[in-house]
N, C-alpha and C. Protein backbone atom coordinates (compact mmCIF):
# COMPACT_ATOMS: atom_id res chain seq x y z
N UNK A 1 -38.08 -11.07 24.60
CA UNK A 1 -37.05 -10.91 23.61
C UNK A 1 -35.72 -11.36 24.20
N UNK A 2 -35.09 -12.12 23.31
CA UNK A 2 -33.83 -12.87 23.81
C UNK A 2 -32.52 -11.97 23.63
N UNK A 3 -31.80 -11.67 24.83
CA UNK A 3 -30.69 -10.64 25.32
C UNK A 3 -29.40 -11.03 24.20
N UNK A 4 -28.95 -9.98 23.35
CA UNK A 4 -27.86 -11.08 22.07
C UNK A 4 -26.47 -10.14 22.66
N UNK A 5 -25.48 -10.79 22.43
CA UNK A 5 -23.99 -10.12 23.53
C UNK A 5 -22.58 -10.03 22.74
N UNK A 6 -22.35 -9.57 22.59
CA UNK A 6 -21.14 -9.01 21.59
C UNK A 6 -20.09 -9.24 22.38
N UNK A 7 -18.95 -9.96 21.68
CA UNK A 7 -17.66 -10.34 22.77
C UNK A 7 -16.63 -8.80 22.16
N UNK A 8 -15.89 -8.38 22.84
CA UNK A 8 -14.91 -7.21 22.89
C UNK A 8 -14.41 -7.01 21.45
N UNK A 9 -13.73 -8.41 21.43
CA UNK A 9 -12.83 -8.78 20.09
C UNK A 9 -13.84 -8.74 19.13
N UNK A 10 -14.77 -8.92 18.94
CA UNK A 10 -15.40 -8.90 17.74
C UNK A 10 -16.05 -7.65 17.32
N UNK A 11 -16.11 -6.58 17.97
CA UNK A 11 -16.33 -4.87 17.85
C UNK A 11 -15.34 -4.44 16.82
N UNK A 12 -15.99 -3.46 16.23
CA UNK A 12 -15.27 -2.81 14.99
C UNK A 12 -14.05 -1.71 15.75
N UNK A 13 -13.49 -2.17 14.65
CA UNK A 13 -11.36 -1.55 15.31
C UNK A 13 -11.96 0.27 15.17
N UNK A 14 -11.51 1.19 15.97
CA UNK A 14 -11.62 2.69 16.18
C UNK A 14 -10.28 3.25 16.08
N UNK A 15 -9.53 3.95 15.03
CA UNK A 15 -8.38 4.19 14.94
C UNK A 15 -7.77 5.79 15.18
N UNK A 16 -9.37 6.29 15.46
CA UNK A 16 -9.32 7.60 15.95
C UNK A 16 -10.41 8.15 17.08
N UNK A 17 -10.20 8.17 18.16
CA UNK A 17 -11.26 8.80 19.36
C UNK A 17 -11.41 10.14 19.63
N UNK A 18 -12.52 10.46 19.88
CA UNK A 18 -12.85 11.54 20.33
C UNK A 18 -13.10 11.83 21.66
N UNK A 19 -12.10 12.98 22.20
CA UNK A 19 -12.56 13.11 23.66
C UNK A 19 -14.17 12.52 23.93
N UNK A 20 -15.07 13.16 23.44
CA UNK A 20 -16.38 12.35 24.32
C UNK A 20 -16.62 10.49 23.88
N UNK A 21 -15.92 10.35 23.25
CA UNK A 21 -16.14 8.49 23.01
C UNK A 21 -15.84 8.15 24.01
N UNK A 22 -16.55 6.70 24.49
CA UNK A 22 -16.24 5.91 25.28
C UNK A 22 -15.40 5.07 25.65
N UNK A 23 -14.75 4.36 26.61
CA UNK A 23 -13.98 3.36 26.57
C UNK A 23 -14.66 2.87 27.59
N UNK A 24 -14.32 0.95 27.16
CA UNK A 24 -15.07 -0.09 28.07
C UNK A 24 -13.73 0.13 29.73
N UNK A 25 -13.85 -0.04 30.64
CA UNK A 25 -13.18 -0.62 31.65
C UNK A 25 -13.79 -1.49 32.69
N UNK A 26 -12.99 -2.56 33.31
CA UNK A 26 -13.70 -3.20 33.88
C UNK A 26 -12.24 -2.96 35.45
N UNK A 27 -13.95 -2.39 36.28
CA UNK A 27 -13.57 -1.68 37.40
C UNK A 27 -13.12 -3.68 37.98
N UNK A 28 -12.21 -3.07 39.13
CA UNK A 28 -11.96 -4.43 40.44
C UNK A 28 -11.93 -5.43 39.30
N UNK A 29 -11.03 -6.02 38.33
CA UNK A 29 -11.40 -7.51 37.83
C UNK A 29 -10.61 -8.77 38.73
N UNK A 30 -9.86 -8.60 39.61
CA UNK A 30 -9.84 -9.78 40.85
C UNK A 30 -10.63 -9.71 41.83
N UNK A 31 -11.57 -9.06 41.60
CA UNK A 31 -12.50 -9.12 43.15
C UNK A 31 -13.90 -9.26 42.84
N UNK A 32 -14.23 -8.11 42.80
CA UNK A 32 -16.36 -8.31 42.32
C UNK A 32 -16.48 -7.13 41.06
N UNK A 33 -15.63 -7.46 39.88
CA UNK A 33 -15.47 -7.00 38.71
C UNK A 33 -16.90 -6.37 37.95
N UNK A 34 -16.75 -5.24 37.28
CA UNK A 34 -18.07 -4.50 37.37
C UNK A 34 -17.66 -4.00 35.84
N UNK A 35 -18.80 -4.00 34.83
CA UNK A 35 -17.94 -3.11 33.50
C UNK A 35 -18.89 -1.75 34.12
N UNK A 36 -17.53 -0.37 33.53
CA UNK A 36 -18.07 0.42 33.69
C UNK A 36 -17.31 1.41 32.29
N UNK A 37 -18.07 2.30 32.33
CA UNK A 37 -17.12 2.92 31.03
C UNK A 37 -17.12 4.33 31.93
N UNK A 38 -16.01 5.26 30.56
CA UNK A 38 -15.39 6.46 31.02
C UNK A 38 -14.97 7.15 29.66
N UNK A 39 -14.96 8.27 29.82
CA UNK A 39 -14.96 9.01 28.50
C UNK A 39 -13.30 9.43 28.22
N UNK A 40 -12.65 9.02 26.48
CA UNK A 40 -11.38 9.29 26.48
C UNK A 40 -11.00 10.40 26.90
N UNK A 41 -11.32 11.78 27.23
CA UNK A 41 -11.43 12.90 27.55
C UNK A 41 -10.84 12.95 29.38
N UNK A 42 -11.62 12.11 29.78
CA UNK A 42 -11.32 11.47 31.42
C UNK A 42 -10.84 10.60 31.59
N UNK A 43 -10.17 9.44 30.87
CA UNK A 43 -9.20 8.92 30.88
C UNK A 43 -7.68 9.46 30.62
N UNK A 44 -7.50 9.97 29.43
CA UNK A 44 -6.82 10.54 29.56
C UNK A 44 -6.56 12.39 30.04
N UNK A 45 -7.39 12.60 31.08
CA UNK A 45 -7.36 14.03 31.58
C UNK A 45 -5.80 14.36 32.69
N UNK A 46 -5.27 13.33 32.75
CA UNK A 46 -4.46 13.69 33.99
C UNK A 46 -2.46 13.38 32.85
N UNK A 47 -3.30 13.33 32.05
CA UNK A 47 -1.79 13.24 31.08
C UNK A 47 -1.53 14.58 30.28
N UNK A 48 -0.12 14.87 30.80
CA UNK A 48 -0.05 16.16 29.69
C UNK A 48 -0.15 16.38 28.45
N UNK A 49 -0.42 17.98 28.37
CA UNK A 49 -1.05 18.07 26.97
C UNK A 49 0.24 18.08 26.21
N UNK A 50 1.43 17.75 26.42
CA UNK A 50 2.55 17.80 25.31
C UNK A 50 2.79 16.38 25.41
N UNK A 51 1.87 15.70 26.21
CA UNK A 51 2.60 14.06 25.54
C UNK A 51 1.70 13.48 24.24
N UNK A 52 2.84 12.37 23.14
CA UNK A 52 2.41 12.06 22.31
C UNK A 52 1.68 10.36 22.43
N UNK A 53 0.89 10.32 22.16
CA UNK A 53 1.08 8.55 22.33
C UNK A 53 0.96 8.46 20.49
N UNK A 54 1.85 7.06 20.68
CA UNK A 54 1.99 6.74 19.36
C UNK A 54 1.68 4.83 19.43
N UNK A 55 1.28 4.75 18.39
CA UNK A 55 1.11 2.96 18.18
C UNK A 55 2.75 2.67 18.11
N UNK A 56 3.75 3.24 18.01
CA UNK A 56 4.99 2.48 17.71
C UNK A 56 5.86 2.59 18.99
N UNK A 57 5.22 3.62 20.23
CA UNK A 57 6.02 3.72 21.31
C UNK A 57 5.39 3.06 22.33
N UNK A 58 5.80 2.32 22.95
CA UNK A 58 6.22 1.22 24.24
C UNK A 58 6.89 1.86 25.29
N UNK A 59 6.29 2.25 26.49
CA UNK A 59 6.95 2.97 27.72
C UNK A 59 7.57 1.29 28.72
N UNK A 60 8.84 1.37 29.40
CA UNK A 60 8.85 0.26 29.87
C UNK A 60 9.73 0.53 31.30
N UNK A 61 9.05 0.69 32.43
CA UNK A 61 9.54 2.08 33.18
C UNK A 61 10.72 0.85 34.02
N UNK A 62 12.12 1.50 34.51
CA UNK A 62 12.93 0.91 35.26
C UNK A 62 13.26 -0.16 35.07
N UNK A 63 13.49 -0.31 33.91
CA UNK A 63 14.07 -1.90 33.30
C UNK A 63 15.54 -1.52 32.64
N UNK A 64 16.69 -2.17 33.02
CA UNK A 64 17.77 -2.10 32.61
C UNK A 64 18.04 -3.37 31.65
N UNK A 65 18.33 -3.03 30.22
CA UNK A 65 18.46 -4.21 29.44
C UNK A 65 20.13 -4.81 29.18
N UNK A 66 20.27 -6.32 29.13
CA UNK A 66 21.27 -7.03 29.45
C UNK A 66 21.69 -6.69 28.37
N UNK A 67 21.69 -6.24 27.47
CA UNK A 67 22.93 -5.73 26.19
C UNK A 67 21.54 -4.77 25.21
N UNK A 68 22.35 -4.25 24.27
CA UNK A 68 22.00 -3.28 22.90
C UNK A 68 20.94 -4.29 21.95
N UNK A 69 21.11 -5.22 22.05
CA UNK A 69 20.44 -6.05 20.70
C UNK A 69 19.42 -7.03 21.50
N UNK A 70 18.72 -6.30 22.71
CA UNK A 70 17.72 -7.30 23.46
C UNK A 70 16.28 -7.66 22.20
N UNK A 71 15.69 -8.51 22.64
CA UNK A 71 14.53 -8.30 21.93
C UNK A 71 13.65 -7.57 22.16
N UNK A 72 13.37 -6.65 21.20
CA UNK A 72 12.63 -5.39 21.62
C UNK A 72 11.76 -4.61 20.60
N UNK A 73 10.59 -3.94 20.54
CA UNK A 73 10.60 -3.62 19.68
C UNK A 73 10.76 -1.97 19.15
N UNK A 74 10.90 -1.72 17.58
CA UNK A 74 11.28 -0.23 17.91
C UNK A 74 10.24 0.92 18.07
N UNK A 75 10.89 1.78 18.98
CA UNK A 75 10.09 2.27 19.95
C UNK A 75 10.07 2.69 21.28
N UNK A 76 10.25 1.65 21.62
CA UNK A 76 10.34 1.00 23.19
C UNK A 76 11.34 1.61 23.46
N UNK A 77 10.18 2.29 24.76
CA UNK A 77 11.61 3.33 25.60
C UNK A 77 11.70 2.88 27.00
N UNK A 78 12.43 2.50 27.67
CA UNK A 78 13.49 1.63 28.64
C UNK A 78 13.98 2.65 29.66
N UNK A 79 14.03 2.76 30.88
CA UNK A 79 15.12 3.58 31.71
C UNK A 79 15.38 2.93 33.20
N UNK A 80 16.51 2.73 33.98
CA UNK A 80 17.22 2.94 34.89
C UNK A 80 17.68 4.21 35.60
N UNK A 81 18.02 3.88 36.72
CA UNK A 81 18.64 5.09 37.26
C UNK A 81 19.68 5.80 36.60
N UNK A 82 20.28 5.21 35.52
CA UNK A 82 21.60 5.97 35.11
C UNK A 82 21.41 6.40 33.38
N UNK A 83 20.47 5.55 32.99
CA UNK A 83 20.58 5.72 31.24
C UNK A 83 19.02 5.84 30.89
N UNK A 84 18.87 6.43 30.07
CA UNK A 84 17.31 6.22 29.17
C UNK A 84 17.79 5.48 27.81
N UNK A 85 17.04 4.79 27.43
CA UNK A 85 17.22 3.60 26.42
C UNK A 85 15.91 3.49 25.41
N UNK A 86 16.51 3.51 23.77
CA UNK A 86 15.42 4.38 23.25
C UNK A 86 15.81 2.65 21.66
N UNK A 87 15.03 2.03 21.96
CA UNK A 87 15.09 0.94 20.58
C UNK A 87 14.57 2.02 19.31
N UNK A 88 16.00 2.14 18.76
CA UNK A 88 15.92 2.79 16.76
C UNK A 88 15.18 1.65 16.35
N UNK A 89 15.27 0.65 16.17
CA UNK A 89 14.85 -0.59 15.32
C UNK A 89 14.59 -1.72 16.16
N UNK A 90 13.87 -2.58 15.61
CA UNK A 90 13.78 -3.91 16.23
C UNK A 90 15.26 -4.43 16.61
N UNK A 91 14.93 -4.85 18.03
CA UNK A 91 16.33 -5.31 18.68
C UNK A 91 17.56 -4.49 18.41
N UNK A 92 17.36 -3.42 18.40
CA UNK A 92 18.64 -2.57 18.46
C UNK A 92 17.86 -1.16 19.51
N UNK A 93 18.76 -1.15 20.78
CA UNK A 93 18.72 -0.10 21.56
C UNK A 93 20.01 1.00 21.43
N UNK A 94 19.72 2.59 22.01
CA UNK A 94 20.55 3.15 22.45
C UNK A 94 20.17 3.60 23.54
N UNK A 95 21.30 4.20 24.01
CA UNK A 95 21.32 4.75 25.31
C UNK A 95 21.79 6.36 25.34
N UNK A 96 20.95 6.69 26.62
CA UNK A 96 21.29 8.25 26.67
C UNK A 96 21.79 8.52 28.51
N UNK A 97 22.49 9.15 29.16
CA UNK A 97 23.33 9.23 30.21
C UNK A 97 22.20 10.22 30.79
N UNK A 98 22.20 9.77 31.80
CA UNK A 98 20.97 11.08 32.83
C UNK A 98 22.22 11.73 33.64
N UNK A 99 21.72 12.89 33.86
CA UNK A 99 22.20 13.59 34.70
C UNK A 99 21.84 14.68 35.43
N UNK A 100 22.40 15.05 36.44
CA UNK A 100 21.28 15.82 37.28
C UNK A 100 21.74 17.08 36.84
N UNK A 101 20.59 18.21 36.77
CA UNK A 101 20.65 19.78 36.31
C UNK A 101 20.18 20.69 37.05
């Protein structure tokens, strides 16, 4: 019987997981690349339970942007040593002042 192979992209879209569902990963892919899977449950086990992930938020760690109206999308949260930077809208950022407490 002839082996038939499903490419990634062509799998049906999942818009809600369940801790025991699977996810594909492919262990080492510059070296001797291996697929292996892992359960969303253990993927995400080491993230706190008060964080949100959202399809509209973009983490973009230690990037300082050259003005307010970069291209960006909204969402996208931005920080430096001095400001956290939070895009309201496409290409429009604000900024928030860190400080130590």
């Amino acid at each position: 019987m002839a082996t038939t192979y499903t490419k990634v992209s062509e799998l049906t879209a999942l818009t809600n997981a369940a801790s025991e569902d699977f996810l594909l990963i492919i262990d080492d892919p510059s070296g001797s690349a291996q697929s292996k899977k892992i359960t969303v449950g253990n993927f995400l086990g080491n993230v706190s339970t008060n964080t949100v992930f959202n399809a509209n938020v973009a983490l973009k760690y230690s990037a300082t942007p050259a003005n307010s109206t970069i291209t960006v999308s909204k969402g996208t949260i931005l920080y430096d040593s001095d400001y956290l930077y939070i895009a309201v809208a496409n290409n429009t950022l604000k900024r928030v002042t860190l400080e130590s407490f």
